[in-house]
Protein backbone atom coordinates (compact mmCIF):
# COMPACT_ATOMS: atom_id res chain seq x y z
CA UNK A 1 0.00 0.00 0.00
CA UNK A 2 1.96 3.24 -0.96
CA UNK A 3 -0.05 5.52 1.95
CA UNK A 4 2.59 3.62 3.92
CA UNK A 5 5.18 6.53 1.91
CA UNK A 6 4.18 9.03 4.76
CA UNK A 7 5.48 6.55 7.47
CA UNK A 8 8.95 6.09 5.25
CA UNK A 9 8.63 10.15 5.16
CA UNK A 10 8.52 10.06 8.67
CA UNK A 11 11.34 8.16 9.46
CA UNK A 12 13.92 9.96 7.02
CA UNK A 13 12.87 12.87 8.36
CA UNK A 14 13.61 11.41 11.53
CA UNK A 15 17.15 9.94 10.25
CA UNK A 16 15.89 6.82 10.97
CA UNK A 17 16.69 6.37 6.95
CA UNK A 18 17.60 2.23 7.87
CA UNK A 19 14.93 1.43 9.93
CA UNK A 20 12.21 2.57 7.32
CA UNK A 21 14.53 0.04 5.07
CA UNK A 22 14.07 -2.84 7.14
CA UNK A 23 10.07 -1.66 7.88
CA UNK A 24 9.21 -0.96 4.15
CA UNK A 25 11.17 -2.05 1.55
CA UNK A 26 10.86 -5.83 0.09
CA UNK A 27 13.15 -8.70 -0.07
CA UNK A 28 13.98 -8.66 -3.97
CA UNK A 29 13.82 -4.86 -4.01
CA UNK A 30 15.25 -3.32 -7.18
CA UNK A 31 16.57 -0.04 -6.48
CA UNK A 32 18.29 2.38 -9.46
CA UNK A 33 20.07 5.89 -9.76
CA UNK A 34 18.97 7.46 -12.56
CA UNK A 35 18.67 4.92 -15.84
CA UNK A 36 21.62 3.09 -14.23
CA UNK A 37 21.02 -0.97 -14.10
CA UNK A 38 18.88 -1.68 -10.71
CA UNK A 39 20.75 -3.10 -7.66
CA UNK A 40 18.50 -5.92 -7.02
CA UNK A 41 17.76 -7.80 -3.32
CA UNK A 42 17.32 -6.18 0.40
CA UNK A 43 20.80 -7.36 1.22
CA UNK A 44 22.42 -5.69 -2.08
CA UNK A 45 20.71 -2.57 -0.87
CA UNK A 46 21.41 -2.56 2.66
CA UNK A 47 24.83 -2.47 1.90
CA UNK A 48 24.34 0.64 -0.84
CA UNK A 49 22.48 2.13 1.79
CA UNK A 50 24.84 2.18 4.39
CA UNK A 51 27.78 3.03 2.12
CA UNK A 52 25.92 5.89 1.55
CA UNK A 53 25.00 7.27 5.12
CA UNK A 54 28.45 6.00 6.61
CA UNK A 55 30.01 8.80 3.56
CA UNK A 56 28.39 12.16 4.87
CA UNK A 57 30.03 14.04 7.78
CA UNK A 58 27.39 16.63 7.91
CA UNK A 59 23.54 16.83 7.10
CA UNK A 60 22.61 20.62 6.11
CA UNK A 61 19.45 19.60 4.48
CA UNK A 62 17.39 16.29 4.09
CA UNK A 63 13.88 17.35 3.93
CA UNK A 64 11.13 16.45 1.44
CA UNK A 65 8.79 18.46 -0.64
CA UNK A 66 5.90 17.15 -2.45
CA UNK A 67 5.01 13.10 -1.94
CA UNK A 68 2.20 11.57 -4.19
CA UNK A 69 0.81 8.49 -3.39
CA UNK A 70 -1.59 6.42 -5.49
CA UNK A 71 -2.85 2.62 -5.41
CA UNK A 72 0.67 0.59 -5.81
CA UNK A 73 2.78 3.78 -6.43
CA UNK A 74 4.35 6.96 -5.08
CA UNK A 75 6.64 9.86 -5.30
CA UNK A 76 9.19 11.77 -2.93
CA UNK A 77 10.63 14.85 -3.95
CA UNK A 78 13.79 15.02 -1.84
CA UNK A 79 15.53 18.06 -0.86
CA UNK A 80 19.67 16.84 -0.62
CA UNK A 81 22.36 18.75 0.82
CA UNK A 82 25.63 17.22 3.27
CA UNK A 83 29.39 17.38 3.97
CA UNK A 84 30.69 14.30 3.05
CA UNK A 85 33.55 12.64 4.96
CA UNK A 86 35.94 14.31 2.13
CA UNK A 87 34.97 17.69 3.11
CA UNK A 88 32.83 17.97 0.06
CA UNK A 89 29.42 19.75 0.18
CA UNK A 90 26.75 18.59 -2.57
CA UNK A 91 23.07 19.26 -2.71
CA UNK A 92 20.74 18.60 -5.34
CA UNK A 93 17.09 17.38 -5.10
CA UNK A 94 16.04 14.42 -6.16
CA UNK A 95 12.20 12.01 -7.25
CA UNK A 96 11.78 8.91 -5.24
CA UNK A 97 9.79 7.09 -7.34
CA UNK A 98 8.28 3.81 -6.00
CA UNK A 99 5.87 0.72 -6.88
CA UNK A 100 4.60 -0.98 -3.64
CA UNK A 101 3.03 -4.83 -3.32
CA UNK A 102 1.42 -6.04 0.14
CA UNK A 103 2.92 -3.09 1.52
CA UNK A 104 6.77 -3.04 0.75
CA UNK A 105 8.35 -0.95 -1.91
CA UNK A 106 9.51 -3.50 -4.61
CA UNK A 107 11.28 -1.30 -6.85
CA UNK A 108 12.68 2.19 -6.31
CA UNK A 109 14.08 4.69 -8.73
CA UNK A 110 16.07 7.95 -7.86
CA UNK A 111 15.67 10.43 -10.56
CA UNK A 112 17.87 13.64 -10.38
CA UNK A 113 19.66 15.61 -12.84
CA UNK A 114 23.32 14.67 -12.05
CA UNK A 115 24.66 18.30 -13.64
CA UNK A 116 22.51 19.56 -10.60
CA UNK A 117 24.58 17.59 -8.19
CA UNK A 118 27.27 20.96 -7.18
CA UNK A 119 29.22 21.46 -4.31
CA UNK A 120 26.84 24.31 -2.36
């Protein structure tokens, strides 16, 4: 059911980014950057995940904007901006763009223009 997007919401917001992972995503979950081929299985994308939050230093900005939900889909218009560990600042905004079954986000796209991806 994507209304469960506003409880995922919730927990970013809350930087509780793993545990709404665990909670919400599926066990073959096929997550993607862009057009890039799909990381596929919880597992794969635990590890993605925390590669990625172990990398920033500093959060300035994590916030959402708009979120559309619908029967087995929704969207999460993501606000990005952090220090990483390297002492490099990026910030861009970003579409989370998911399809749900019996609850669980089964495939996940990030959508972002990388040229918008600058050090802020």
């Amino acid at each position: 059911m994507s209304q469960n997007i506003y409880q995922v919401v919730d927990l970013m917001n809350a930087g509780k980014a793993l545990e709404a992972f665990e909670t919400y995503y599926a066990e073959d979950v096929a997550m993607r950057e862009n057009e890039n081929p799909a990381t596929i299985g919880k597992d794969a994308n635990r590890t993605r995940e925390i590669a990625f939050f172990d990398s920033i230093a500093e959060v300035h900005d994590f916030s959402h904007g708009a979120i559309i939900a619908g029967d087995n889909h929704s969207a999460v218009r993501w606000n990005i901006d952090y220090t990483a560990k390297d002492g490099k600042r990026l910030a861009w905004n970003q579409w989370a763009i998911q399809t749900w079954k019996d609850g669980k986000i089964v495939d996940e796209q990030f959508v972002y223009d990388t040229a918008s991806v600058k050090a802020a």
